[in-house]
PDB file of N, CA and C in Angstrom:
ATOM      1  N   UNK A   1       0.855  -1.183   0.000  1.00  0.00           N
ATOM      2  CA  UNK A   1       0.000   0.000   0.000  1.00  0.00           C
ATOM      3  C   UNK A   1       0.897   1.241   0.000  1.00  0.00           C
ATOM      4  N   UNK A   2       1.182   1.485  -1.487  1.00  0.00           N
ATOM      5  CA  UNK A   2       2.052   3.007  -1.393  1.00  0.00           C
ATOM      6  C   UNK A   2       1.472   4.218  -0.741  1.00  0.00           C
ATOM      7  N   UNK A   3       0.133   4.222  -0.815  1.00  0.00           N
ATOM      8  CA  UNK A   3      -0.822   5.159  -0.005  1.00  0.00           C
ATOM      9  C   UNK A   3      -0.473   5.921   1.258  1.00  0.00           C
ATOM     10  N   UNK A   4       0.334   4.587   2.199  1.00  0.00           N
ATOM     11  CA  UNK A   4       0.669   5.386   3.387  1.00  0.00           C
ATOM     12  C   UNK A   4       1.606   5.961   3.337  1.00  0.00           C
ATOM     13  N   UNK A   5       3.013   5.422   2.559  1.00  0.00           N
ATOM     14  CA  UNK A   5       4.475   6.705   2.602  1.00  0.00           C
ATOM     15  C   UNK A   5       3.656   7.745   1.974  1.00  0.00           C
ATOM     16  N   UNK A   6       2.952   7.551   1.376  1.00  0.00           N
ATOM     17  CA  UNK A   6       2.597   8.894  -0.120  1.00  0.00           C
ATOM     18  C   UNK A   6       2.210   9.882   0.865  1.00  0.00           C
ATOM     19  N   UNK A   7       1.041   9.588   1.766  1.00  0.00           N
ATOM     20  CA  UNK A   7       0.380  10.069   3.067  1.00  0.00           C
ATOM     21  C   UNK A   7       1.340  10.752   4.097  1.00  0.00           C
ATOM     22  N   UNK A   8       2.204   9.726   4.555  1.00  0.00           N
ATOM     23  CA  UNK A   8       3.064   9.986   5.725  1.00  0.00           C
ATOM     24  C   UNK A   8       4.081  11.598   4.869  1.00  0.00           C
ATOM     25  N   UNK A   9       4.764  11.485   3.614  1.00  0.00           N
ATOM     26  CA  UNK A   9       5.250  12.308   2.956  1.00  0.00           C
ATOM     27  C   UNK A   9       4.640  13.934   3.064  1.00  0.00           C
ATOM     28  N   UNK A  10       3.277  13.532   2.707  1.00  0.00           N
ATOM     29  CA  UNK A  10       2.097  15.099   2.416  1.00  0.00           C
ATOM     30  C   UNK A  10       2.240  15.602   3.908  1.00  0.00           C
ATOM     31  N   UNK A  11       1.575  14.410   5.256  1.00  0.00           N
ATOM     32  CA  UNK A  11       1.609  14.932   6.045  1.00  0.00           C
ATOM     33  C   UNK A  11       2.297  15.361   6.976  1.00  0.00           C
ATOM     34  N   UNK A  12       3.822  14.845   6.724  1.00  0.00           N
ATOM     35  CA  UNK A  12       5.270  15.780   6.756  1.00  0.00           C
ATOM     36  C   UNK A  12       5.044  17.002   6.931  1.00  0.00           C
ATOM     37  N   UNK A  13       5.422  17.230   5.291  1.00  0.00           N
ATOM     38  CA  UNK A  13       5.319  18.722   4.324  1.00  0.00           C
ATOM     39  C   UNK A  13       4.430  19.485   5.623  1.00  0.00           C
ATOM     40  N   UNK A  14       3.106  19.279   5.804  1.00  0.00           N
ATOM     41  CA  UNK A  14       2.116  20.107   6.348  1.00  0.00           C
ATOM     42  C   UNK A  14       2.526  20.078   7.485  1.00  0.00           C
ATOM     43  N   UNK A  15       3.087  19.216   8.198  1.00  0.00           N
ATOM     44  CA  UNK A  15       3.196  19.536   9.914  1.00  0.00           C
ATOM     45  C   UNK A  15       4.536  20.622   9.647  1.00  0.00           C
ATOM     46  N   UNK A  16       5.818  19.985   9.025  1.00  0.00           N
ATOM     47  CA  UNK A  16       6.718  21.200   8.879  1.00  0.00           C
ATOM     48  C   UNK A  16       6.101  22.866   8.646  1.00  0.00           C
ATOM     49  N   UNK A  17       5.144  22.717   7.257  1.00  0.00           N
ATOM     50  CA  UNK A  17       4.630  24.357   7.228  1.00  0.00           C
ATOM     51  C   UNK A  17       3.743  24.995   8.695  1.00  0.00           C
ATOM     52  N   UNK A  18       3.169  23.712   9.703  1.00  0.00           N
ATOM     53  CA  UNK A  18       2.452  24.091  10.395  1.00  0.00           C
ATOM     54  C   UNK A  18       3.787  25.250  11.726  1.00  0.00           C
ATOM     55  N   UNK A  19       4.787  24.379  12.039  1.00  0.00           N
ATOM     56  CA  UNK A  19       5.883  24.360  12.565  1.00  0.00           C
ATOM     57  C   UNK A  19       6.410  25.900  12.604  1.00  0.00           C
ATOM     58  N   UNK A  20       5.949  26.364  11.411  1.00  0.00           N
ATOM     59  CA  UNK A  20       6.935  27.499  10.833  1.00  0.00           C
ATOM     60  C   UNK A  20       6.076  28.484  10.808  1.00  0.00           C
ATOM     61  N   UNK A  21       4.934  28.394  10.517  1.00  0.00           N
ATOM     62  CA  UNK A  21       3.662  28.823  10.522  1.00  0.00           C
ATOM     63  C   UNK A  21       3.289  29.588  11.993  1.00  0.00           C
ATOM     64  N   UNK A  22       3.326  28.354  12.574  1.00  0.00           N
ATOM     65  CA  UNK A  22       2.295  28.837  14.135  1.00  0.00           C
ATOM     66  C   UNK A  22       1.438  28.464  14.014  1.00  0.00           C
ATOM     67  N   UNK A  23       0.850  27.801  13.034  1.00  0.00           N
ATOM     68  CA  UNK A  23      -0.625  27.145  12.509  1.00  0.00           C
ATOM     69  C   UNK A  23      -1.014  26.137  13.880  1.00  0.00           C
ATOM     70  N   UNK A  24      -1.806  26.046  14.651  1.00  0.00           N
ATOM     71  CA  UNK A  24      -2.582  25.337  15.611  1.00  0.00           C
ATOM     72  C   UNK A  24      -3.241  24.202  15.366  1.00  0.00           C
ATOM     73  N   UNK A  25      -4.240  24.136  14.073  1.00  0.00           N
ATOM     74  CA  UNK A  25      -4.607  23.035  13.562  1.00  0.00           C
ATOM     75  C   UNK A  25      -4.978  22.795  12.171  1.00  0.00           C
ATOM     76  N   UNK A  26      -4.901  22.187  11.524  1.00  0.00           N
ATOM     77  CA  UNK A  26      -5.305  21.863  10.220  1.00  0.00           C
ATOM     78  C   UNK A  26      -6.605  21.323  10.052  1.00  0.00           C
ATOM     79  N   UNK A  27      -7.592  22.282   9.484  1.00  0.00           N
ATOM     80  CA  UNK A  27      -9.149  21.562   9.297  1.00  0.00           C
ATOM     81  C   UNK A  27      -9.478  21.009   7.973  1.00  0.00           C
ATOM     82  N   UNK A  28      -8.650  21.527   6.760  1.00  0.00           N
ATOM     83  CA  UNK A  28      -9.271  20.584   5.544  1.00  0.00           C
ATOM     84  C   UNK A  28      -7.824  20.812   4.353  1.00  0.00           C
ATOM     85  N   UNK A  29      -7.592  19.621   4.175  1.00  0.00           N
ATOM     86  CA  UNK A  29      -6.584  19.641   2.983  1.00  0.00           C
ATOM     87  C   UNK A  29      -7.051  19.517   1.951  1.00  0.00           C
ATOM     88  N   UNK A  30      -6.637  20.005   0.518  1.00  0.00           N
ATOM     89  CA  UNK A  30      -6.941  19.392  -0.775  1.00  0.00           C
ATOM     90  C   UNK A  30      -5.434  19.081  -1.313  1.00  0.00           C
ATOM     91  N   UNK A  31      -5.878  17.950  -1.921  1.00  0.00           N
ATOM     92  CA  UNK A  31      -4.789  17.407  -2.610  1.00  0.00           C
ATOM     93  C   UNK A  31      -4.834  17.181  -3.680  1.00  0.00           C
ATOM     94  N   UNK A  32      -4.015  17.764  -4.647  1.00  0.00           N
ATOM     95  CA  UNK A  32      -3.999  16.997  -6.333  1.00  0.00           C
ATOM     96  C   UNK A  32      -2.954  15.926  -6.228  1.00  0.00           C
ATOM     97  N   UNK A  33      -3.722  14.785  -6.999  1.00  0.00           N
ATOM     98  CA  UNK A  33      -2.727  13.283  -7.329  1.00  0.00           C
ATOM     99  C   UNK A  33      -2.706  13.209  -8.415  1.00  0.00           C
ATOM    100  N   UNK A  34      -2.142  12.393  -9.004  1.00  0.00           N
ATOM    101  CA  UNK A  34      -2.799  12.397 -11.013  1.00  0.00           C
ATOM    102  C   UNK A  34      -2.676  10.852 -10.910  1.00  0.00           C
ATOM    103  N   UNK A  35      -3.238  10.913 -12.138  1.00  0.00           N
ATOM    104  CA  UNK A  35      -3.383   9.429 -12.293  1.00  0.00           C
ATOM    105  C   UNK A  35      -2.441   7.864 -12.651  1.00  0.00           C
ATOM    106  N   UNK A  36      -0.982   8.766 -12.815  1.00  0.00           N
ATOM    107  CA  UNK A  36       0.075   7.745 -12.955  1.00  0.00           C
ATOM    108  C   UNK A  36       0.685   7.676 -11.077  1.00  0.00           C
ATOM    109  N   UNK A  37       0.152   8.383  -9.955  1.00  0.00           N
ATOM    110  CA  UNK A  37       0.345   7.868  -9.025  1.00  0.00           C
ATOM    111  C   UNK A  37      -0.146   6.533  -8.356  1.00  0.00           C
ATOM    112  N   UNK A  38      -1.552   6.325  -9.228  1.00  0.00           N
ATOM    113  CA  UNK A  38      -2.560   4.930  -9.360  1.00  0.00           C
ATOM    114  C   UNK A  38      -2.986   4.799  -7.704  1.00  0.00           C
ATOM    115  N   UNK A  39      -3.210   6.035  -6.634  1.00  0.00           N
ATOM    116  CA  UNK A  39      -3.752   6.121  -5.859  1.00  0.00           C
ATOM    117  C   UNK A  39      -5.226   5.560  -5.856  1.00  0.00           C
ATOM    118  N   UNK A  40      -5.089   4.850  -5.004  1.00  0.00           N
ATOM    119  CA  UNK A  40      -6.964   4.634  -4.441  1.00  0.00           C
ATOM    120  C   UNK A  40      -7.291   6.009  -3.031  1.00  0.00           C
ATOM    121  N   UNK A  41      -8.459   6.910  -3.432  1.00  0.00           N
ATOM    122  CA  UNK A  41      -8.639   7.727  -2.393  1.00  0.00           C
ATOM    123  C   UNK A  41      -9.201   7.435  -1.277  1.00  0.00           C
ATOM    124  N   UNK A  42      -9.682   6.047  -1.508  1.00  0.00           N
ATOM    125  CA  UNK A  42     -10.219   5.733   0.153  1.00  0.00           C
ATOM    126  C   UNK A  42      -8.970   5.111   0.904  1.00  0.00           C
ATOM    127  N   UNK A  43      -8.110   4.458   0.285  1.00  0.00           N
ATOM    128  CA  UNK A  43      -6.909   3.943   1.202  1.00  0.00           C
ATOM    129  C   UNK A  43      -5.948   5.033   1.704  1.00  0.00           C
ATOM    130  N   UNK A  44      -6.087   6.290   1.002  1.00  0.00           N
ATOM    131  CA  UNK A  44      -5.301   7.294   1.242  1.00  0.00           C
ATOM    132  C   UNK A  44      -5.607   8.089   2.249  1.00  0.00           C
ATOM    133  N   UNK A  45      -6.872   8.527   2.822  1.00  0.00           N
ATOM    134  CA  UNK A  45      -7.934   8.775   3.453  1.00  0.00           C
ATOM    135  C   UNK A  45      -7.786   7.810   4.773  1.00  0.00           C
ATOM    136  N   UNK A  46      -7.758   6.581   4.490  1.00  0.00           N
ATOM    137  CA  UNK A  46      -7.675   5.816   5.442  1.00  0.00           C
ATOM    138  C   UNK A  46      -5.900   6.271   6.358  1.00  0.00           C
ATOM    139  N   UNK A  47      -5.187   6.471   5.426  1.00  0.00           N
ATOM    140  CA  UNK A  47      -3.748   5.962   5.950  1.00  0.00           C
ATOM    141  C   UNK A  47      -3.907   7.324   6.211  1.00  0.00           C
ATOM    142  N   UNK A  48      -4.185   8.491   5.721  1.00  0.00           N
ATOM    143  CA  UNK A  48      -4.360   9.890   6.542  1.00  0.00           C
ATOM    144  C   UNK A  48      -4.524   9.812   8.229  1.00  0.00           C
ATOM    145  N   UNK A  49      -5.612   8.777   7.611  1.00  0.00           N
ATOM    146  CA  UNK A  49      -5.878   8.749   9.633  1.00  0.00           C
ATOM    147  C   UNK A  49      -5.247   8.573  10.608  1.00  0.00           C
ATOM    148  N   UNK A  50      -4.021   7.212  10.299  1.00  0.00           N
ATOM    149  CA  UNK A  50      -3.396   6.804  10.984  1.00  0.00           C
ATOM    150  C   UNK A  50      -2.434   7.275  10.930  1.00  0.00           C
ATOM    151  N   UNK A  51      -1.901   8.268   9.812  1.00  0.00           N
ATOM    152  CA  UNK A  51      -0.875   9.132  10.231  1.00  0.00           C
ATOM    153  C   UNK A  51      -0.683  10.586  10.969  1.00  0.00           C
ATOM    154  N   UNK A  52      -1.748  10.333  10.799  1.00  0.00           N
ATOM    155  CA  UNK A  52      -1.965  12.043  11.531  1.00  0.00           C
ATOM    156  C   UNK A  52      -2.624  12.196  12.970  1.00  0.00           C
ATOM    157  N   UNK A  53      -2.700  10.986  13.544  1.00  0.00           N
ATOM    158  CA  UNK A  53      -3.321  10.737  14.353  1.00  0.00           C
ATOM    159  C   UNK A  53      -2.406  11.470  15.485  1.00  0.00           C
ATOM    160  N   UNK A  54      -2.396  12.204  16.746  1.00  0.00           N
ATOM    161  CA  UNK A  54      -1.611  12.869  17.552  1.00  0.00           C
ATOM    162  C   UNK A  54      -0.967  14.659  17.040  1.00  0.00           C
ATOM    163  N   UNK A  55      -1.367  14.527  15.572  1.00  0.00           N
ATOM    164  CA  UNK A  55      -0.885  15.668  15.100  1.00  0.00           C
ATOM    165  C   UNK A  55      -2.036  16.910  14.912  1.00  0.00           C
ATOM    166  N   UNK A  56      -1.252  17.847  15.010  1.00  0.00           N
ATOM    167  CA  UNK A  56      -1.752  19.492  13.945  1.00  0.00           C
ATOM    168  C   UNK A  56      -3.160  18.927  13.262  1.00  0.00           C
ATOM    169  N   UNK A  57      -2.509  17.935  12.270  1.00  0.00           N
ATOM    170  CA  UNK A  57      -3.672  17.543  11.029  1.00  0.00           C
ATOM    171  C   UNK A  57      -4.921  16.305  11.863  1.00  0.00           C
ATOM    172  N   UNK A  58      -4.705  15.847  12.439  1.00  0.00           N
ATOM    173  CA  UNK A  58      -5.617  14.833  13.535  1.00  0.00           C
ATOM    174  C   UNK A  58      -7.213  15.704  13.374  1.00  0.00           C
ATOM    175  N   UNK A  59      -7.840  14.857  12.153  1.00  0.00           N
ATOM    176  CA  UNK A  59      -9.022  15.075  12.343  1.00  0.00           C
ATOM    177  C   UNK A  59      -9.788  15.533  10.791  1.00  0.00           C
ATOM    178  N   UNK A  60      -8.540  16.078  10.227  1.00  0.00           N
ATOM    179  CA  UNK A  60      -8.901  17.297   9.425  1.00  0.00           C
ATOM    180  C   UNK A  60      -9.727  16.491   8.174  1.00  0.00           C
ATOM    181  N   UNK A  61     -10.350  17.028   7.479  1.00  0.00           N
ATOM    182  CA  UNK A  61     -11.054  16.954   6.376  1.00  0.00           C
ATOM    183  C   UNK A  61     -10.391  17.149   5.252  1.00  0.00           C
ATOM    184  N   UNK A  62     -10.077  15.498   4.471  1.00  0.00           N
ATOM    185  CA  UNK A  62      -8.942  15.187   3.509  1.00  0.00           C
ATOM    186  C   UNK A  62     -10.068  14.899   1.596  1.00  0.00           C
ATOM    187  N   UNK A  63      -9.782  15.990   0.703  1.00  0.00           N
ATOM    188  CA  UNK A  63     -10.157  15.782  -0.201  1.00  0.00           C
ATOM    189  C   UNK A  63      -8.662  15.685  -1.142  1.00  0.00           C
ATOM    190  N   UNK A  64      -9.385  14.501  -2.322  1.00  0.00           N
ATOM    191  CA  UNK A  64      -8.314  14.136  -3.407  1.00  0.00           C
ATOM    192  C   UNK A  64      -8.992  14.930  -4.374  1.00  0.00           C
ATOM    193  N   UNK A  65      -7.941  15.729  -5.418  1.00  0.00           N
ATOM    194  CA  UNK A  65      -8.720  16.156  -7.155  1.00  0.00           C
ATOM    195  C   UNK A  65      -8.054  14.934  -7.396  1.00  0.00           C
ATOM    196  N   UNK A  66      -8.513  14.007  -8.387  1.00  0.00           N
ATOM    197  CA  UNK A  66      -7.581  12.969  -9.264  1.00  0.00           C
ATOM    198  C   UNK A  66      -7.388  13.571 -10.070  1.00  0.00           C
ATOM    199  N   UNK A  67      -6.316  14.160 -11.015  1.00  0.00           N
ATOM    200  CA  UNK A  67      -5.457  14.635 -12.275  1.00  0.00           C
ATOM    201  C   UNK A  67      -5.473  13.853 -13.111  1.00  0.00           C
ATOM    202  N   UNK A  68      -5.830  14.033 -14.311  1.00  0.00           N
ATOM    203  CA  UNK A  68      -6.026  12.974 -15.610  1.00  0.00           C
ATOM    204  C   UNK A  68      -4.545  12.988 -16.212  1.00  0.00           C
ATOM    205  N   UNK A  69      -4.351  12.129 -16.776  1.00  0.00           N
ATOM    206  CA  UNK A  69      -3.090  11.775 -17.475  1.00  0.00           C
ATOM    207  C   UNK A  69      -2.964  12.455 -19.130  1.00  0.00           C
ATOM    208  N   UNK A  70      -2.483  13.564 -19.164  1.00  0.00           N
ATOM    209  CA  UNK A  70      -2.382  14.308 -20.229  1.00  0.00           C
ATOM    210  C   UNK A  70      -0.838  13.724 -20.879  1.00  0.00           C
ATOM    211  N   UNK A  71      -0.872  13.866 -21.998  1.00  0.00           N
ATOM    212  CA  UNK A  71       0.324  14.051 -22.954  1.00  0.00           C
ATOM    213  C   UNK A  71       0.110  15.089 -24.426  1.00  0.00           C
ATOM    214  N   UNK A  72       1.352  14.936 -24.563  1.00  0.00           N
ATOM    215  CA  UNK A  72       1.035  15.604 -26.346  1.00  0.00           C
ATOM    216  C   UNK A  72       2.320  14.992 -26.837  1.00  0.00           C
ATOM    217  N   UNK A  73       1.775  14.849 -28.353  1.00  0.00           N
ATOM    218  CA  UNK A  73       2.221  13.373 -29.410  1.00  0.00           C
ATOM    219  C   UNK A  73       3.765  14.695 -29.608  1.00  0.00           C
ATOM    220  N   UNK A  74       5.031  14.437 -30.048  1.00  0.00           N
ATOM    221  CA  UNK A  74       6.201  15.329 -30.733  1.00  0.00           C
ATOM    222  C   UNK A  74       5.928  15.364 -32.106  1.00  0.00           C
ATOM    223  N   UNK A  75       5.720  14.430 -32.446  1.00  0.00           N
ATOM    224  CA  UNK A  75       5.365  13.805 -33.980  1.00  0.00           C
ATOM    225  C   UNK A  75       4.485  14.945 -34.697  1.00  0.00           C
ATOM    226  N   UNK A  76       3.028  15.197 -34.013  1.00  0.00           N
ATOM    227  CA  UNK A  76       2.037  15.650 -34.578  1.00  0.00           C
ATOM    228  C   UNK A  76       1.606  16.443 -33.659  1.00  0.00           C
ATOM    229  N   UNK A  77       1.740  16.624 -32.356  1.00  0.00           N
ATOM    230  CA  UNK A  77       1.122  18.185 -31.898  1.00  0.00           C
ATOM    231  C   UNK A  77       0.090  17.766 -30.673  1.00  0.00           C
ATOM    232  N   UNK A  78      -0.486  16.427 -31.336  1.00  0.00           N
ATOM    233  CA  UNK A  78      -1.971  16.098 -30.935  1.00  0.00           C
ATOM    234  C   UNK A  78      -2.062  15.903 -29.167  1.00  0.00           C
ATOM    235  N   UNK A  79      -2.877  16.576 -28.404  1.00  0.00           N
ATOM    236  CA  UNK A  79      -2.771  16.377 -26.652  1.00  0.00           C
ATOM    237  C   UNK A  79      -3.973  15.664 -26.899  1.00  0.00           C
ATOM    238  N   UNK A  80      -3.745  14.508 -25.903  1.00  0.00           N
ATOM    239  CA  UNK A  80      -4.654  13.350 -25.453  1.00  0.00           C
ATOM    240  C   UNK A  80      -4.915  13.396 -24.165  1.00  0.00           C
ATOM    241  N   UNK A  81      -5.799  12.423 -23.391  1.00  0.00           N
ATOM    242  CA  UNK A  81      -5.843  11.868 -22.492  1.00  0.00           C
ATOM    243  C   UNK A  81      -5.584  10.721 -22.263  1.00  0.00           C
ATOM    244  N   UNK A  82      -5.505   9.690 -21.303  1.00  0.00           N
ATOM    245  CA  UNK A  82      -4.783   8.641 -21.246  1.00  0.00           C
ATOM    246  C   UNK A  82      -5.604   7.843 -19.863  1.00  0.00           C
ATOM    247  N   UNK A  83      -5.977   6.950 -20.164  1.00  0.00           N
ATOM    248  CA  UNK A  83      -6.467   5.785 -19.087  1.00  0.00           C
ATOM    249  C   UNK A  83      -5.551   4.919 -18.752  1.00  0.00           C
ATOM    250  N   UNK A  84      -4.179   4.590 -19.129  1.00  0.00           N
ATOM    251  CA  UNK A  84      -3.212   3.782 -19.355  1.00  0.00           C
ATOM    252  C   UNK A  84      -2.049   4.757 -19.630  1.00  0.00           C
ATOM    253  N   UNK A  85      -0.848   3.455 -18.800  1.00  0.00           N
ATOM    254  CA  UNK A  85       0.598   4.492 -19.670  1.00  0.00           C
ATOM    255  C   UNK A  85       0.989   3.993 -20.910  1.00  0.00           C
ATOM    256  N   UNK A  86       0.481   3.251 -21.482  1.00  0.00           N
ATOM    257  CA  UNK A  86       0.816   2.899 -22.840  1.00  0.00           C
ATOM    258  C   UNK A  86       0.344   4.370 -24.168  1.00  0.00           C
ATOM    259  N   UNK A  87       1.581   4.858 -23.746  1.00  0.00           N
ATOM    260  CA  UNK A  87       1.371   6.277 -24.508  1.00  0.00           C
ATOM    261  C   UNK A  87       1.699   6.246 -26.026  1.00  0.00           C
ATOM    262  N   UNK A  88       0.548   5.961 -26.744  1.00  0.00           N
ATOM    263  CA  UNK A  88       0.450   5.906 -28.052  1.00  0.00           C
ATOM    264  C   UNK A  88      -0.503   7.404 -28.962  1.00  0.00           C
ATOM    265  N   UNK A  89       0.217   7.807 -29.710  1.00  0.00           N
ATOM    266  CA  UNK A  89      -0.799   9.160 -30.183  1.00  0.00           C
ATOM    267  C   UNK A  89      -2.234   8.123 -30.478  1.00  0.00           C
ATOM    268  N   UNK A  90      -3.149   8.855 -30.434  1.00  0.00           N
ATOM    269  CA  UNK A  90      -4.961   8.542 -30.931  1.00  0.00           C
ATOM    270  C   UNK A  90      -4.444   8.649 -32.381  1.00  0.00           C
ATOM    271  N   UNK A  91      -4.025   9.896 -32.774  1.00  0.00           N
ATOM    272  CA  UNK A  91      -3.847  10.627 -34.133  1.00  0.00           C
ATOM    273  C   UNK A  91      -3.052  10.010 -35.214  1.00  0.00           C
ATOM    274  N   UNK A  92      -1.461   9.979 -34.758  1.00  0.00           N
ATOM    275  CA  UNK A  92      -0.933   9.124 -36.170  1.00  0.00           C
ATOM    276  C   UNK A  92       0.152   8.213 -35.392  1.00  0.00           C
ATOM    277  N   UNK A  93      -0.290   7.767 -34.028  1.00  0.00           N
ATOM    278  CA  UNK A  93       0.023   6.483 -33.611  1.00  0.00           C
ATOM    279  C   UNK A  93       1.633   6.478 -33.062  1.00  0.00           C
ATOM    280  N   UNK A  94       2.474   7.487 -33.186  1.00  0.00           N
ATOM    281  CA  UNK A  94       3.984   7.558 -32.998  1.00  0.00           C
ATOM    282  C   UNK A  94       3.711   7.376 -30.841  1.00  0.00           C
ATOM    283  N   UNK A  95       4.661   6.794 -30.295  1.00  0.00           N
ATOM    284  CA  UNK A  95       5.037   6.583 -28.821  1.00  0.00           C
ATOM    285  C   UNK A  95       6.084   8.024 -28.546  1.00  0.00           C
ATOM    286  N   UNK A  96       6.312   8.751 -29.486  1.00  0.00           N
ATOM    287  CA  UNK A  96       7.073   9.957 -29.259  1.00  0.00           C
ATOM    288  C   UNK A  96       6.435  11.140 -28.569  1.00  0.00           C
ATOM    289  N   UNK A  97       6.228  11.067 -26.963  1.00  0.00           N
ATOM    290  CA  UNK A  97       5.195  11.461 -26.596  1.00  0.00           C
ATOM    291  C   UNK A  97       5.642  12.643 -25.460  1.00  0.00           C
ATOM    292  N   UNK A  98       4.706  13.674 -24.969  1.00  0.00           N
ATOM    293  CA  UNK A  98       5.742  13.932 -23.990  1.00  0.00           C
ATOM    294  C   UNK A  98       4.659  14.428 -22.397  1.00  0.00           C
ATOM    295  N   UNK A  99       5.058  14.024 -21.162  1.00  0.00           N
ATOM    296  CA  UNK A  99       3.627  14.045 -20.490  1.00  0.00           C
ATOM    297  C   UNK A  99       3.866  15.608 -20.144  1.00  0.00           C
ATOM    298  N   UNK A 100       2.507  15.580 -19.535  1.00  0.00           N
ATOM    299  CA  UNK A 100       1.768  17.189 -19.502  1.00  0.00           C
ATOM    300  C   UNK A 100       1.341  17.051 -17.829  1.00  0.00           C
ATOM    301  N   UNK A 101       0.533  16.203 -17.727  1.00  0.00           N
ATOM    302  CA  UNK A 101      -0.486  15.989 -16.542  1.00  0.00           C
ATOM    303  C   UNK A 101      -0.105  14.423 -15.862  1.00  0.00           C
ATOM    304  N   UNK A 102      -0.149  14.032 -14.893  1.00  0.00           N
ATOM    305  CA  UNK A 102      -0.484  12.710 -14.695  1.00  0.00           C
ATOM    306  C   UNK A 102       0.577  12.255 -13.085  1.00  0.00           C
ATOM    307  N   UNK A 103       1.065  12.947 -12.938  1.00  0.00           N
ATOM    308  CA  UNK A 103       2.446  13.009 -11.930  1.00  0.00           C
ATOM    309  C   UNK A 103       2.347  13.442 -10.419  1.00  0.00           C
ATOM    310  N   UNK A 104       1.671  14.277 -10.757  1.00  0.00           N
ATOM    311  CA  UNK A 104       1.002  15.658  -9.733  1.00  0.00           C
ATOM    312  C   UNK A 104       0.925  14.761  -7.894  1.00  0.00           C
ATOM    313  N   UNK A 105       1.416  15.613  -7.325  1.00  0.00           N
ATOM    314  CA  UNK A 105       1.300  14.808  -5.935  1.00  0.00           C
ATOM    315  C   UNK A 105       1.495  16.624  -5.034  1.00  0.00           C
ATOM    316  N   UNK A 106       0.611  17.016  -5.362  1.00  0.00           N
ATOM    317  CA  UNK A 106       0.592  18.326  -4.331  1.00  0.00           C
ATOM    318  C   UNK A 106      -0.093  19.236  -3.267  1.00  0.00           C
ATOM    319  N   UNK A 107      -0.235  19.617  -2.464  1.00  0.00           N
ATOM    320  CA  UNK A 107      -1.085  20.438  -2.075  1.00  0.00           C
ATOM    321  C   UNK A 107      -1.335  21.654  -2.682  1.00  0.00           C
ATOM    322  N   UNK A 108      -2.932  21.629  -2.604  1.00  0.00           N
ATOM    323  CA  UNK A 108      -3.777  22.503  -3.300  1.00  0.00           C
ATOM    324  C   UNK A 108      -4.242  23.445  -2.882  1.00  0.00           C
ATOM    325  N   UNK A 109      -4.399  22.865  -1.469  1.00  0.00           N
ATOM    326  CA  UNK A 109      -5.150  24.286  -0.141  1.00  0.00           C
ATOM    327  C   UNK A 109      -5.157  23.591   1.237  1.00  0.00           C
ATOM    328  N   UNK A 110      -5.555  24.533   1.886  1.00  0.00           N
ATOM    329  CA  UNK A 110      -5.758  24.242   3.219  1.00  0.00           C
ATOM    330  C   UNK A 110      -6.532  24.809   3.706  1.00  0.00           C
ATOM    331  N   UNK A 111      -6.969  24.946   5.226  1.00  0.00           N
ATOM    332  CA  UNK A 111      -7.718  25.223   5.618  1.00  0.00           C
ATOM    333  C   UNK A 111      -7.083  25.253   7.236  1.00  0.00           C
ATOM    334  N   UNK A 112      -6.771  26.220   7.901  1.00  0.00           N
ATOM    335  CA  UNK A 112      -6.069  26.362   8.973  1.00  0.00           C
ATOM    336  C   UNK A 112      -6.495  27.163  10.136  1.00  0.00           C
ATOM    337  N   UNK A 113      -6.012  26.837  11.119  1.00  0.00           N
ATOM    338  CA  UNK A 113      -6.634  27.763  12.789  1.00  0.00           C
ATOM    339  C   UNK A 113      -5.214  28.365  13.405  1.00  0.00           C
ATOM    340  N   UNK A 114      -5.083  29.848  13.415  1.00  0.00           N
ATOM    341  CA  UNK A 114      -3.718  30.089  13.103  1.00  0.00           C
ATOM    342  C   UNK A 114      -3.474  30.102  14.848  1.00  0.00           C
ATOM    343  N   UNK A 115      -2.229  30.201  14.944  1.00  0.00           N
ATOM    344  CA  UNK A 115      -1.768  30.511  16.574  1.00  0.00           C
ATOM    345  C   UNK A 115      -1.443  31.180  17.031  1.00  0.00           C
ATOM    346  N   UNK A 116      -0.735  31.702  17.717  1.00  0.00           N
ATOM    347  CA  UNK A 116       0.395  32.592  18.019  1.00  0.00           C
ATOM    348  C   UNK A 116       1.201  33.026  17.454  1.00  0.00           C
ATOM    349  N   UNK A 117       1.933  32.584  16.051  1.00  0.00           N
ATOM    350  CA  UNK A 117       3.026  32.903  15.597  1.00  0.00           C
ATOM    351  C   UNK A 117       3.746  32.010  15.526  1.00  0.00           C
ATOM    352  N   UNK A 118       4.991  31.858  14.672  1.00  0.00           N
ATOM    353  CA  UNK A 118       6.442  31.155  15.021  1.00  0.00           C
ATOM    354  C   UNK A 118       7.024  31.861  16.504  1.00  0.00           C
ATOM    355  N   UNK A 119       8.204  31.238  17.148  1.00  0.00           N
ATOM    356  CA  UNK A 119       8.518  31.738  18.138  1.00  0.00           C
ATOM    357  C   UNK A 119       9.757  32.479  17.382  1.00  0.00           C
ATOM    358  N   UNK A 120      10.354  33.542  17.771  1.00  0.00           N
ATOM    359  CA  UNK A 120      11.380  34.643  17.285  1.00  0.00           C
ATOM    360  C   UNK A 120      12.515  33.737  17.558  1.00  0.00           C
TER     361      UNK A 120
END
């Protein structure tokens, strides 16, 4: 289940910005994934839980965008979408391809209860 490093990783990132921040608690994340990460959002969701459990983020309200798998052909120009990595143009069929979309593992927003400050 890559879900949970992927998880444990994001919810790193966010406790560090919380850290630096002064941020108190985290009430709702959004996350973009794309679709060559081949995330399932309920296992991710799930492993959220258990990683964040004791933390800043403990509780918060976890949405996924899934990111579609974009390319465009070198050959011919043509941008596709993609259900598969078997990256073949639709158009005149060349694998000379180059991706656009599909990678994405980021935060999108948040939603925060600020604190006090960093300490000086």
């Amino acid at each position: 289940m890559h879900e949970l490093s992927l998880t444990e990783s994001v919810n790193n990132a966010i406790l560090n910005l919380c850290e630096r921040s002064g941020w108190r608690r985290v009430r709702r994340i959004v996350l973009k994934v794309g679709g060559m990460r081949k995330v399932n959002p309920e296992l991710m969701s799930f492993a959220f839980s258990v990683v964040s459990k004791g933390t800043v983020t403990e509780g918060a309200n976890l949405s996924i965008l899934s990111m579609p798998i974009v390319f465009r052909c070198r050959a011919c120009g043509k941008v596709a979408d993609s259900e598969s990595t078997a990256f073949l143009c639709p158009k005149c069929g060349s694998p000379d391809v180059e991706l656009l979309s599909g990678l994405e593992l980021s935060i999108d927003s948040m939603e925060v209860e600020a604190g006090t400050g960093p300490e000086a």
